[in-house]
N, C-alpha and C. Protein backbone atom coordinates (compact mmCIF):
# COMPACT_ATOMS: atom_id res chain seq x y z
N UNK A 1 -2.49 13.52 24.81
CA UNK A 1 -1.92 12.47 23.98
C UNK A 1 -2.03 12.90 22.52
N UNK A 2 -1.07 12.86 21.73
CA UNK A 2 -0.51 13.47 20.09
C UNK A 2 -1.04 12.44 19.80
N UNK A 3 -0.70 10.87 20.07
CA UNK A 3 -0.63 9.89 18.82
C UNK A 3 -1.62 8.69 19.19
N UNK A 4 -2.36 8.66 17.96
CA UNK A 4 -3.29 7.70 18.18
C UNK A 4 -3.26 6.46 17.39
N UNK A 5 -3.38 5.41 17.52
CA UNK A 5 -3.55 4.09 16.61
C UNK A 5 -4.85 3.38 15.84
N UNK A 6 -4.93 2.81 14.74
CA UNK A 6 -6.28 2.41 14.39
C UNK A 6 -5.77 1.80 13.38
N UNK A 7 -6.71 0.57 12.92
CA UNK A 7 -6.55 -0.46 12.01
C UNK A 7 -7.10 0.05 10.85
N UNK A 8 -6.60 -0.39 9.51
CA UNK A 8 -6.63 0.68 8.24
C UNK A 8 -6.59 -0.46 7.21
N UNK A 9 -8.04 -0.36 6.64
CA UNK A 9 -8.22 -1.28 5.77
C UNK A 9 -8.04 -0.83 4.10
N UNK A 10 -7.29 -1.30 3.55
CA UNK A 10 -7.02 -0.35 1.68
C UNK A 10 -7.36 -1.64 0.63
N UNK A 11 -8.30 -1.18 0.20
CA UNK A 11 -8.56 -1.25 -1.24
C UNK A 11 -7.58 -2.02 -1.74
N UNK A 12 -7.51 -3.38 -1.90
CA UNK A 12 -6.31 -4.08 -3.07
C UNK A 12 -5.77 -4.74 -2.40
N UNK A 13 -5.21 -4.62 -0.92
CA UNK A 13 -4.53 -5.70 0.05
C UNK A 13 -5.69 -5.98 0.83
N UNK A 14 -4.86 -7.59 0.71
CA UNK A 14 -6.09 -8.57 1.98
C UNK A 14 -5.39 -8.71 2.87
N UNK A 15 -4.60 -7.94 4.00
CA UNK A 15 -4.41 -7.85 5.09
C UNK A 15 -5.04 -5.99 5.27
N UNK A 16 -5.26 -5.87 6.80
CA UNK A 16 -5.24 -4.33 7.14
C UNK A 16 -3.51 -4.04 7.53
N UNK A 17 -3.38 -2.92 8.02
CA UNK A 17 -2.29 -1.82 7.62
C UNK A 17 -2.78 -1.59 9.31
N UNK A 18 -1.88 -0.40 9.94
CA UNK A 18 -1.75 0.15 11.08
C UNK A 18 -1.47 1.64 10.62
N UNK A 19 -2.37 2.60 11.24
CA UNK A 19 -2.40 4.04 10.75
C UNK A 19 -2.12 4.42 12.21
N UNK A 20 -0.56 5.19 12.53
CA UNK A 20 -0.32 6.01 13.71
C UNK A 20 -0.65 7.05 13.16
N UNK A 21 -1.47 7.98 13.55
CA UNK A 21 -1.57 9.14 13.81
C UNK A 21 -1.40 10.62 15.01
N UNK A 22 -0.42 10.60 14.52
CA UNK A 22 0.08 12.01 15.24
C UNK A 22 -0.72 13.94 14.64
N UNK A 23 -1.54 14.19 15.31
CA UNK A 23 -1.85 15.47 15.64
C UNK A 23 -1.14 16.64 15.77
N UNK A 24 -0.88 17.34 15.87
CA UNK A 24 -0.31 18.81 16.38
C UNK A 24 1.14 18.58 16.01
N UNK A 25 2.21 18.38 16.84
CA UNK A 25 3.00 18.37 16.58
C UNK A 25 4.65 17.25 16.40
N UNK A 26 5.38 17.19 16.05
CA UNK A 26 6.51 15.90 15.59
C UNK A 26 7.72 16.71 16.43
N UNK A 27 7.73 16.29 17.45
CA UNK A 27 8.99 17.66 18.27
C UNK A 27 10.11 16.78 19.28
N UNK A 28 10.38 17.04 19.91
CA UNK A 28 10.70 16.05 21.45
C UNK A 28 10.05 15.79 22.25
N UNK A 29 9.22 16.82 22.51
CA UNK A 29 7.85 16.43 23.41
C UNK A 29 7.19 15.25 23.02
N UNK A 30 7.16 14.86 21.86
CA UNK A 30 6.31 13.58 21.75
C UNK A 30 7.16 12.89 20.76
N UNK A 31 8.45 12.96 21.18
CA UNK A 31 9.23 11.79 20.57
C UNK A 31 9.33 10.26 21.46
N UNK A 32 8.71 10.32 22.57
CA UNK A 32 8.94 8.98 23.18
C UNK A 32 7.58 8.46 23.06
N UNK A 33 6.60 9.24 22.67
CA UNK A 33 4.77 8.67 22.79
C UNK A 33 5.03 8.07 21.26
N UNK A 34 6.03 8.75 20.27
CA UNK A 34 5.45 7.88 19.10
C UNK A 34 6.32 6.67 19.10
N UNK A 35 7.88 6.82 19.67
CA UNK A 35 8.71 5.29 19.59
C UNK A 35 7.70 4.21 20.27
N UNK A 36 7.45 4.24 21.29
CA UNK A 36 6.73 3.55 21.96
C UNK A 36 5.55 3.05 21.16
N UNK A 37 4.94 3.92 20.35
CA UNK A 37 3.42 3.56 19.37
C UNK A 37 4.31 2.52 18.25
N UNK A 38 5.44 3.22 17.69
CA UNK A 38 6.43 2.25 17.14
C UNK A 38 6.89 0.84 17.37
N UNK A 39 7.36 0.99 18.71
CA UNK A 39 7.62 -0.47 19.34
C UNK A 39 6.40 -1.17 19.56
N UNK A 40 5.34 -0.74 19.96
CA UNK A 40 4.12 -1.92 19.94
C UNK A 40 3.54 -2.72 18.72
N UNK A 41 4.08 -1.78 17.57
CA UNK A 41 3.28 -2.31 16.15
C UNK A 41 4.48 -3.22 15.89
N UNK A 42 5.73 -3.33 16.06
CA UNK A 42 6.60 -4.59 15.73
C UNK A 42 6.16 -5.60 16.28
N UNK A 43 5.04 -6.03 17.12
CA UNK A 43 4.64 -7.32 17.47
C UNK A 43 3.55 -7.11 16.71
N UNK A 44 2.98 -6.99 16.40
CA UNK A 44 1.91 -6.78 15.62
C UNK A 44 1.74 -7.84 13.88
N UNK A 45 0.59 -8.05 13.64
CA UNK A 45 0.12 -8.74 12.14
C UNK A 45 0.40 -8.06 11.16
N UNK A 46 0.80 -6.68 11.79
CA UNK A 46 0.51 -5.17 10.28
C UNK A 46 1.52 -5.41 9.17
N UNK A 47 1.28 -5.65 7.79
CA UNK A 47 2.55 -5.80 7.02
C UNK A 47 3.39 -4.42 6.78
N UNK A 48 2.01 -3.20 6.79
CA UNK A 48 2.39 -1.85 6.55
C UNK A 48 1.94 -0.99 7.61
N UNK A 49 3.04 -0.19 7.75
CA UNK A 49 2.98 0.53 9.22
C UNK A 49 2.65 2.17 8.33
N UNK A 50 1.36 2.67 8.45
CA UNK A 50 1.60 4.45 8.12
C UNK A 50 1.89 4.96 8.98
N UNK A 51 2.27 6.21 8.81
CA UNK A 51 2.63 7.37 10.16
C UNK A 51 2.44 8.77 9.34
N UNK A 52 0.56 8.84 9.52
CA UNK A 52 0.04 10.19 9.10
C UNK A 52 0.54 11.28 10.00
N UNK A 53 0.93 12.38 9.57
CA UNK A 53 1.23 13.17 9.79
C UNK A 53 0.93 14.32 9.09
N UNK A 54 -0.50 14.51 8.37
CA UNK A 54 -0.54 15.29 7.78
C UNK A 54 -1.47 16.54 8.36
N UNK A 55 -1.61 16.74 9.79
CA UNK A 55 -2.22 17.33 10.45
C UNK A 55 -1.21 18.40 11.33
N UNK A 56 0.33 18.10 11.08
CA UNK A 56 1.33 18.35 12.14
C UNK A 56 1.80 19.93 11.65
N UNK A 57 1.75 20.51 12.70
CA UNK A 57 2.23 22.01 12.17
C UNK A 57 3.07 22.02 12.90
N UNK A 58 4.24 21.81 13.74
CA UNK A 58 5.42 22.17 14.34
C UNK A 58 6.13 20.85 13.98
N UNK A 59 7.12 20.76 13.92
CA UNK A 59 8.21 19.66 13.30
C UNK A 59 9.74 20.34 13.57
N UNK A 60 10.57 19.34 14.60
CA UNK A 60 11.87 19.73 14.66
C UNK A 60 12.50 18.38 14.22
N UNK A 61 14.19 18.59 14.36
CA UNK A 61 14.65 17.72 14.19
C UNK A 61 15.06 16.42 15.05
N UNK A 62 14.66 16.49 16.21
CA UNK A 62 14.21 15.46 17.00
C UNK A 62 12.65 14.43 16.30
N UNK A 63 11.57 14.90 15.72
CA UNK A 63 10.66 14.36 14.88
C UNK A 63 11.07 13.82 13.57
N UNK A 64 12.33 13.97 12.91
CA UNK A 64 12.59 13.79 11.65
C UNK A 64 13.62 12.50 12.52
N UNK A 65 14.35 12.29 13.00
CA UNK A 65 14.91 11.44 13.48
C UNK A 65 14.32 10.47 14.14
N UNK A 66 12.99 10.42 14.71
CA UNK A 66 11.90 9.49 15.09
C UNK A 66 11.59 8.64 13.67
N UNK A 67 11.37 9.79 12.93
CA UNK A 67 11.09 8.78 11.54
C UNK A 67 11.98 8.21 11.02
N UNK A 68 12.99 8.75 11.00
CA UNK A 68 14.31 7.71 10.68
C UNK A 68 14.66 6.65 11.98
N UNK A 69 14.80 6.57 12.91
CA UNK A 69 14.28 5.29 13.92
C UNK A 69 13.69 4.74 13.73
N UNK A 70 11.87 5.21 13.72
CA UNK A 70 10.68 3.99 13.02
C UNK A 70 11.13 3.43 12.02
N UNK A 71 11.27 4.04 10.55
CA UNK A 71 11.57 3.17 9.08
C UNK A 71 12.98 2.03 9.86
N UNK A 72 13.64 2.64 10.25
CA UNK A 72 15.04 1.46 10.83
C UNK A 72 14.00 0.16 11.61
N UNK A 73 13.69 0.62 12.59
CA UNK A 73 12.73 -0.31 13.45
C UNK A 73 12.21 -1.46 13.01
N UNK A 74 11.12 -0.88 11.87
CA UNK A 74 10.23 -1.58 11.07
C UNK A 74 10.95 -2.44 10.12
N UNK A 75 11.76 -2.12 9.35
CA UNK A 75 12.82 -2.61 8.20
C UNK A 75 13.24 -3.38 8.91
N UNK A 76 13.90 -3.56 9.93
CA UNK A 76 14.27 -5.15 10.81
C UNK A 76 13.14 -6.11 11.21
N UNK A 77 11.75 -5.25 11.15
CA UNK A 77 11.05 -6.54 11.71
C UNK A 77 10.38 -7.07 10.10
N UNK A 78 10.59 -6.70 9.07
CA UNK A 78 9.93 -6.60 7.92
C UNK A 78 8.78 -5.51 7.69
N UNK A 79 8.45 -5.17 8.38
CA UNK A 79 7.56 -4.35 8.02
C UNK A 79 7.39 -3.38 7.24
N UNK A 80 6.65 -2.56 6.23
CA UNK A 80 6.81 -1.28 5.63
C UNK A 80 6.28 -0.16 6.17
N UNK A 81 7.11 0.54 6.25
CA UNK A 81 6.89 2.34 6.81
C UNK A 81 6.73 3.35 5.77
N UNK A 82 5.38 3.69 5.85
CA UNK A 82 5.15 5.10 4.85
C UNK A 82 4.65 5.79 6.00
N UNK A 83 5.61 7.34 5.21
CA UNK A 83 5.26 8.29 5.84
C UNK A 83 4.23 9.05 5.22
N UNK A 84 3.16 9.68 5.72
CA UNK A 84 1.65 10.40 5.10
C UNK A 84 1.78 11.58 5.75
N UNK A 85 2.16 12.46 4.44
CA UNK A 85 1.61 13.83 5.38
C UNK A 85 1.40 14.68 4.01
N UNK A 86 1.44 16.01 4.60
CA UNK A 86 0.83 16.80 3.24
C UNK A 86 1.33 17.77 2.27
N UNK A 87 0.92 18.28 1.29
CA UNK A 87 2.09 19.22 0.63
C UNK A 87 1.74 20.62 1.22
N UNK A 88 3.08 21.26 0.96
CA UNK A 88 2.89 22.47 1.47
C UNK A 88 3.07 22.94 3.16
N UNK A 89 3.48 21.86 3.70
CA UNK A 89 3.33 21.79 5.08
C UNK A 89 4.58 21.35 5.57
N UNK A 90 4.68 21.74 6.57
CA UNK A 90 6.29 22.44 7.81
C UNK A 90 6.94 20.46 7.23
N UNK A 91 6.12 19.80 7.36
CA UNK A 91 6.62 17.94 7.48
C UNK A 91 7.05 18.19 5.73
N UNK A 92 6.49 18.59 4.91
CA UNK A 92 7.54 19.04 3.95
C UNK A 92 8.66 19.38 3.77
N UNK A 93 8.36 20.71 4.31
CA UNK A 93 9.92 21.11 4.59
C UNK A 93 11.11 20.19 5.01
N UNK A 94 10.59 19.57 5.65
CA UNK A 94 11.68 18.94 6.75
C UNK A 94 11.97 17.76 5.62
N UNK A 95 11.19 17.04 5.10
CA UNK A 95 11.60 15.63 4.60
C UNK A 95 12.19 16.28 3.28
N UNK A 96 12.00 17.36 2.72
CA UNK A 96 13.03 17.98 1.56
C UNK A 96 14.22 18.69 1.69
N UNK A 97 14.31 19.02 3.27
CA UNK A 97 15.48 19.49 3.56
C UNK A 97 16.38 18.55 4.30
N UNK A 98 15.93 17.30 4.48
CA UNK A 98 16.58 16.39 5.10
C UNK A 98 16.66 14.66 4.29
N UNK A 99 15.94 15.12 2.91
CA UNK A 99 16.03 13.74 1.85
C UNK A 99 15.23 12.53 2.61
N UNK A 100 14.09 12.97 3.46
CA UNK A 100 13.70 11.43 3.52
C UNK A 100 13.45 10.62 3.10
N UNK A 101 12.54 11.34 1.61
CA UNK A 101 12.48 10.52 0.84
C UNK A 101 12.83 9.59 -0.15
N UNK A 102 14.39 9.77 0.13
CA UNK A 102 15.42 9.01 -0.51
C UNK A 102 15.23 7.44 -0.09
N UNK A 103 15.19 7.49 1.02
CA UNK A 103 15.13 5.99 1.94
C UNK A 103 13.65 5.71 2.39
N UNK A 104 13.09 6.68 2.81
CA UNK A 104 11.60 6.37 3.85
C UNK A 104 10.80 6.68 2.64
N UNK A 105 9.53 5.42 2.36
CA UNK A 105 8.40 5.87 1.38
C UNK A 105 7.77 6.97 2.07
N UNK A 106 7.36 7.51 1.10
CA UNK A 106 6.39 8.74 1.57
C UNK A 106 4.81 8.65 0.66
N UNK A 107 4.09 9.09 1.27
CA UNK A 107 2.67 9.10 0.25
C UNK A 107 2.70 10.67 0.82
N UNK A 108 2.13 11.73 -0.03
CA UNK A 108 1.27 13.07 -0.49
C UNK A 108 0.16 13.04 -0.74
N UNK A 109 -0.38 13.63 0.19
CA UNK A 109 -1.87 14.04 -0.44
C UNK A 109 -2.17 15.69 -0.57
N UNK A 110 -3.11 16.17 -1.27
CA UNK A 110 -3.00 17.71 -1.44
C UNK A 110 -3.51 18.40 -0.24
């Protein structure tokens, strides 16, 4: 199992947040383990949905289209979708060669 869930408490908001975390890799292989982690947090209290990814070293374009599904997903139920991952890393590549960050928030960390 790639993707794990956990309640994520931040500094400044008085609600918690929902942190999916995905491991290893953002591919097809685990494009239905994260919709599914997706679809459960739309019933959910979470106002903000993360989706760390800053651990992921393989990334195709089946994974970049998951994230554009989730942010769609979430944006209908209200929810906010940031994407977390890291600089310098393959999930870089992809969200600069594919503008995610035009539409999908993103947070960087070093």
């Amino acid at each position: 199992m790639n993707i794990t869930t956990q309640s994520l408490s931040i500094l400044g908001l008085d609600t918690n947040c929902l942190l999916i975390k995905n491991r290893k890799q953002l591919t097809s292989d685990v494009a239905k383990e994260l919709r599914a982690s997706i679809h459960a947090s739309l019933n959910s209290n979470y106002p903000v949905i993360y989706l760390d990814v800053k651990d992921v070293y393989e990334m195709d374009l089946a994974g970049v289209n998951e994230i554009i599904n989730a942010h769609y997903m979430l944006q209908q139920a209200d929810q906010r979708f940031v994407l977390l991952y890291r600089k310098n890393s393959v999930v870089e590549g992809w969200v600069e060669t594919s503008a995610l960050d035009r539409f999908v928030e993103t947070a960087v960390v070093a």
